[in-house]
N, C-alpha and C. Protein backbone atom coordinates (compact mmCIF):
# COMPACT_ATOMS: atom_id res chain seq x y z
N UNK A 1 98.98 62.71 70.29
CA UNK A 1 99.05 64.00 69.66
C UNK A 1 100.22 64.76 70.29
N UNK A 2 101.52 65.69 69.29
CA UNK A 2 101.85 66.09 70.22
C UNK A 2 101.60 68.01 69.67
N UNK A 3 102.34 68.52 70.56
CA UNK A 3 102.08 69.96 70.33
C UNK A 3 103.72 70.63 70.64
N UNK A 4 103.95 71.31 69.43
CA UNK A 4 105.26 71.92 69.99
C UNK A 4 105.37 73.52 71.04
N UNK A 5 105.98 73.34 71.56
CA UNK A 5 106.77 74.95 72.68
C UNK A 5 107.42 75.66 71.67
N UNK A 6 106.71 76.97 72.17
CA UNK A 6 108.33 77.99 71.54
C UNK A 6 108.42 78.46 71.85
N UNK A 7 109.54 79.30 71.82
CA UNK A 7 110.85 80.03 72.51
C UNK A 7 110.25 80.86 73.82
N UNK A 8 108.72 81.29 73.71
CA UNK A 8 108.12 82.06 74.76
C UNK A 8 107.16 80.82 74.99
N UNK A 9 107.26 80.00 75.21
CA UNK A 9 106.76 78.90 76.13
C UNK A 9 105.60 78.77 76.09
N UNK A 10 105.03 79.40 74.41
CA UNK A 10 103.22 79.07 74.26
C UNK A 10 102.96 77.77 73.55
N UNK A 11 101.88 77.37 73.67
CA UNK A 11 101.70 75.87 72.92
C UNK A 11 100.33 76.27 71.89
N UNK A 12 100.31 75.73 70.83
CA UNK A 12 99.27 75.84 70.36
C UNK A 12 98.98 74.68 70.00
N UNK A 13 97.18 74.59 70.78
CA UNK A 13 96.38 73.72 70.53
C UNK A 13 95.63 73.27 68.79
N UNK A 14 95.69 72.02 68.68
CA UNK A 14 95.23 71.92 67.37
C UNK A 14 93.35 72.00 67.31
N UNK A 15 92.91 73.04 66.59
CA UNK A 15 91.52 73.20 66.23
C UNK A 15 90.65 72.47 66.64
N UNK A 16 90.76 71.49 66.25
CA UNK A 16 89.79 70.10 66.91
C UNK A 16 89.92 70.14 68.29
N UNK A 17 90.90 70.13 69.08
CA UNK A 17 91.00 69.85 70.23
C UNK A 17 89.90 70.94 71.03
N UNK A 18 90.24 72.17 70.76
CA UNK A 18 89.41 73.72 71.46
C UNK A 18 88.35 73.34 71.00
N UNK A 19 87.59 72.97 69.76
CA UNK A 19 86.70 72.97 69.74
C UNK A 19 85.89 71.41 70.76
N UNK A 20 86.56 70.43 70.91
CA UNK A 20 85.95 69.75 71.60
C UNK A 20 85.92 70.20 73.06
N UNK A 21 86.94 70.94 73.28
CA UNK A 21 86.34 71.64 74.96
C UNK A 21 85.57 72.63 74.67
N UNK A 22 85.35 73.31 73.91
CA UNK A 22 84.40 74.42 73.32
C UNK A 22 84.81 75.83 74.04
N UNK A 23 86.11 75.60 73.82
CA UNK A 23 86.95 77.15 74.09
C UNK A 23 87.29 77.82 72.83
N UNK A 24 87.53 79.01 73.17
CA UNK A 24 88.03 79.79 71.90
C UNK A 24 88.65 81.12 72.44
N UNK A 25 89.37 82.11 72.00
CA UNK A 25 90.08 83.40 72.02
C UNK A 25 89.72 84.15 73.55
N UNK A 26 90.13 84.13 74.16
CA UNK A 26 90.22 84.79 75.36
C UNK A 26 89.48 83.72 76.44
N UNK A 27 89.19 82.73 76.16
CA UNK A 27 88.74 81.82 76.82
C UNK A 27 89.96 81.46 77.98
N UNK A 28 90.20 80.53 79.17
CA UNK A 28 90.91 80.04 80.18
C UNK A 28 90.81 78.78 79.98
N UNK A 29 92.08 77.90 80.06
CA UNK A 29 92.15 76.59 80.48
C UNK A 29 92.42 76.54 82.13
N UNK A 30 92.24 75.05 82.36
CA UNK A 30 93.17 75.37 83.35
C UNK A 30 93.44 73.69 83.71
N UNK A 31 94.96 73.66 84.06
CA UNK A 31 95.64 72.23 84.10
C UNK A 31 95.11 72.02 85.66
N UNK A 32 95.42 71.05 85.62
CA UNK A 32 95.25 69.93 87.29
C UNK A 32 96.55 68.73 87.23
N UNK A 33 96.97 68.88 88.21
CA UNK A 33 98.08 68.16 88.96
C UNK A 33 97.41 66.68 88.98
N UNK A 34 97.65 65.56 88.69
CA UNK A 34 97.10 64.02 89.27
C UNK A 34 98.29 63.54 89.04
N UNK A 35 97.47 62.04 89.91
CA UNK A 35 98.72 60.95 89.63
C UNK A 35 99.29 60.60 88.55
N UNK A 36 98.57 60.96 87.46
CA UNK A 36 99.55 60.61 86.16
C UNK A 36 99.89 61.24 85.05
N UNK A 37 99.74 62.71 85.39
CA UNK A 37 100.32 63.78 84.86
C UNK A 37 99.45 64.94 85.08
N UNK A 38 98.81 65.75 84.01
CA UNK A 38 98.12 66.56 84.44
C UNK A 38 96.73 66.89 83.14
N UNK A 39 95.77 67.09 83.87
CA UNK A 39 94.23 67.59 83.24
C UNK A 39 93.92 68.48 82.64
N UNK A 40 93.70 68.79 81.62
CA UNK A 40 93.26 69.92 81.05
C UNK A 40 91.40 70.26 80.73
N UNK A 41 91.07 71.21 81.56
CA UNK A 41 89.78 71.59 81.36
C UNK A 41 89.82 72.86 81.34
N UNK A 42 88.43 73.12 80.37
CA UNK A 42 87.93 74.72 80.44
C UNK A 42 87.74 75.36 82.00
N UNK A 43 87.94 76.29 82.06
CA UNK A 43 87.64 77.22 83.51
C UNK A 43 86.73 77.92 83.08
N UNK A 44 85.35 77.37 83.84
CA UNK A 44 84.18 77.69 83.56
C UNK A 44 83.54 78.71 84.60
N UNK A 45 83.03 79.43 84.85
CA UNK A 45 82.63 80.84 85.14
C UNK A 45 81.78 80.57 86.40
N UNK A 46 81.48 80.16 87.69
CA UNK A 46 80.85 79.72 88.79
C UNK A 46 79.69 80.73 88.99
N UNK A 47 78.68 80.21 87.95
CA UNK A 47 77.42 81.02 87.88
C UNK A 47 76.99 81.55 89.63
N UNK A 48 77.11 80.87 90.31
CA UNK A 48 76.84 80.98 91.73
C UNK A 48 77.54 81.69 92.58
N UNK A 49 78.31 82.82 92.11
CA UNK A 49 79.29 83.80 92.40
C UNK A 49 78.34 85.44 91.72
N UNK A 50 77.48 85.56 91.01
CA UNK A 50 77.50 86.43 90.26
C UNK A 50 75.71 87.03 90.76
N UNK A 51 75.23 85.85 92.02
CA UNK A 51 73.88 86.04 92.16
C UNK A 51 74.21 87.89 92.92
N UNK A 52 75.00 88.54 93.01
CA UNK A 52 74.85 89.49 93.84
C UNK A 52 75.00 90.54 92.59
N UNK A 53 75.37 90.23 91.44
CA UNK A 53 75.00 91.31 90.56
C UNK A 53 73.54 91.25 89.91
N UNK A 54 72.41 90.50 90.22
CA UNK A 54 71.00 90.49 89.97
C UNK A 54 70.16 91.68 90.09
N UNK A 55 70.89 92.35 91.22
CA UNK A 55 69.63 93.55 91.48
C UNK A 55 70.28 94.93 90.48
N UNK A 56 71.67 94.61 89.79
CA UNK A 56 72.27 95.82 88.79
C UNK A 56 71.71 95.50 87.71
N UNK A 57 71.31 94.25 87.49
CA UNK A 57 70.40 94.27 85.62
C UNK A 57 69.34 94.74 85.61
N UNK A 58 68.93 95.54 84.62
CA UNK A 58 67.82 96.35 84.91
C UNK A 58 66.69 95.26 84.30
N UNK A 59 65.15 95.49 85.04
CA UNK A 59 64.32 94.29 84.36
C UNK A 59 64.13 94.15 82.63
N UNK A 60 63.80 93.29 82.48
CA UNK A 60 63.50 92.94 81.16
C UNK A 60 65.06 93.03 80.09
N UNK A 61 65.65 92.95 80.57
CA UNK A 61 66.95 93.25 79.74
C UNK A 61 67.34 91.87 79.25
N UNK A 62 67.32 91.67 78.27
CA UNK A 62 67.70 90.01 77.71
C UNK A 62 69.03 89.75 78.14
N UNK A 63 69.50 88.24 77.41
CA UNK A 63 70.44 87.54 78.74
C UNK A 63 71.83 88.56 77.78
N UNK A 64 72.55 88.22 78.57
CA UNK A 64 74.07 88.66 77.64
C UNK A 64 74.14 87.25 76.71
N UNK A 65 74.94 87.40 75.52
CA UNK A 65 74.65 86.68 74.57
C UNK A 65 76.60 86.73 73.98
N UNK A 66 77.56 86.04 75.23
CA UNK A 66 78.79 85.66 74.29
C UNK A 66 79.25 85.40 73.28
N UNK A 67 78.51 84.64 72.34
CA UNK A 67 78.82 84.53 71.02
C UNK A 67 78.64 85.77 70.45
N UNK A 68 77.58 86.87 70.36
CA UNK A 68 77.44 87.57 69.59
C UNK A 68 78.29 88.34 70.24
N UNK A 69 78.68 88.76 71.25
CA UNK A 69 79.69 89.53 71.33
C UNK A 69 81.50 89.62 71.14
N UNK A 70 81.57 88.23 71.26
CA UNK A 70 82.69 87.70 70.26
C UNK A 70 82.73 87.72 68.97
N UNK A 71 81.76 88.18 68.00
CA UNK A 71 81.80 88.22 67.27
C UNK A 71 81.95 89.31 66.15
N UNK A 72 81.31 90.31 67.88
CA UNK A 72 81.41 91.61 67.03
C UNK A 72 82.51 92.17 67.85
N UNK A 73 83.46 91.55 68.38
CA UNK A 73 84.54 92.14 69.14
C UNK A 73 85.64 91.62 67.97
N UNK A 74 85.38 90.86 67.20
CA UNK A 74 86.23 89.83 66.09
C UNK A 74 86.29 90.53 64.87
N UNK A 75 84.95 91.56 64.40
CA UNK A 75 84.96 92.40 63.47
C UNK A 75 85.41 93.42 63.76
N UNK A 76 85.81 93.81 65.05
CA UNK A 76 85.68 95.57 65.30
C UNK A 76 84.39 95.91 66.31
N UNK A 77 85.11 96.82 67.38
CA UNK A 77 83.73 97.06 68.61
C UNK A 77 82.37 97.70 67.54
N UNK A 78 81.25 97.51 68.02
CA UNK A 78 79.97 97.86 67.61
C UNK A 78 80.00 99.48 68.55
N UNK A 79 79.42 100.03 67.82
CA UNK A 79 79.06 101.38 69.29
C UNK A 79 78.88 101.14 70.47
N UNK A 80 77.79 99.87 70.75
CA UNK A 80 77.25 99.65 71.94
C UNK A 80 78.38 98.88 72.75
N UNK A 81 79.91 98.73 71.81
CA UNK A 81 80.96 97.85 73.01
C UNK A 81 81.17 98.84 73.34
N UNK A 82 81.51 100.26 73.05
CA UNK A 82 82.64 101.34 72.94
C UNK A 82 82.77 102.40 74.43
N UNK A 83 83.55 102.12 74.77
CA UNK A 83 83.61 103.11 75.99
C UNK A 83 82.87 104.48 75.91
């Protein structure tokens, strides 16, 4: 497969590909250096970094839900995004 550069040095990935890492719009890759060129994986979020924001969710508050908020960030903020 190849992918062309342009002039500002962005590449765009073909559809299939994002969707088999299951990235999308503001998502992170991130390359790796090896012996025979370099890796491309999603940069995934180290759930085990975030145990110290536990005691700021207030109880019973359901989980955060990314898709739906990509989605309504995709239509236009909802009230409840809005500063």
């Amino acid at each position: 497969m190849i992918v062309k550069i342009t002039s500002k040095r962005q590449v765009t990935f073909p559809a299939r590909v994002l969707d088999a890492l299951g990235v999308g719009p503001g998502d992170q890759l991130e390359l790796e250096e090896g012996p025979d060129g370099f890796i491309l994986r999603p940069r995934r979020i180290d759930l085990s970094r975030l145990g110290g924001l536990r005691d700021k969710i207030p109880p019973g508050r359901p989980p955060f839900d990314i898709r739906k908020f990509r989605d309504q960030r995709e239509q236009g903020h909802g009230p409840a995004l809005r500063d």
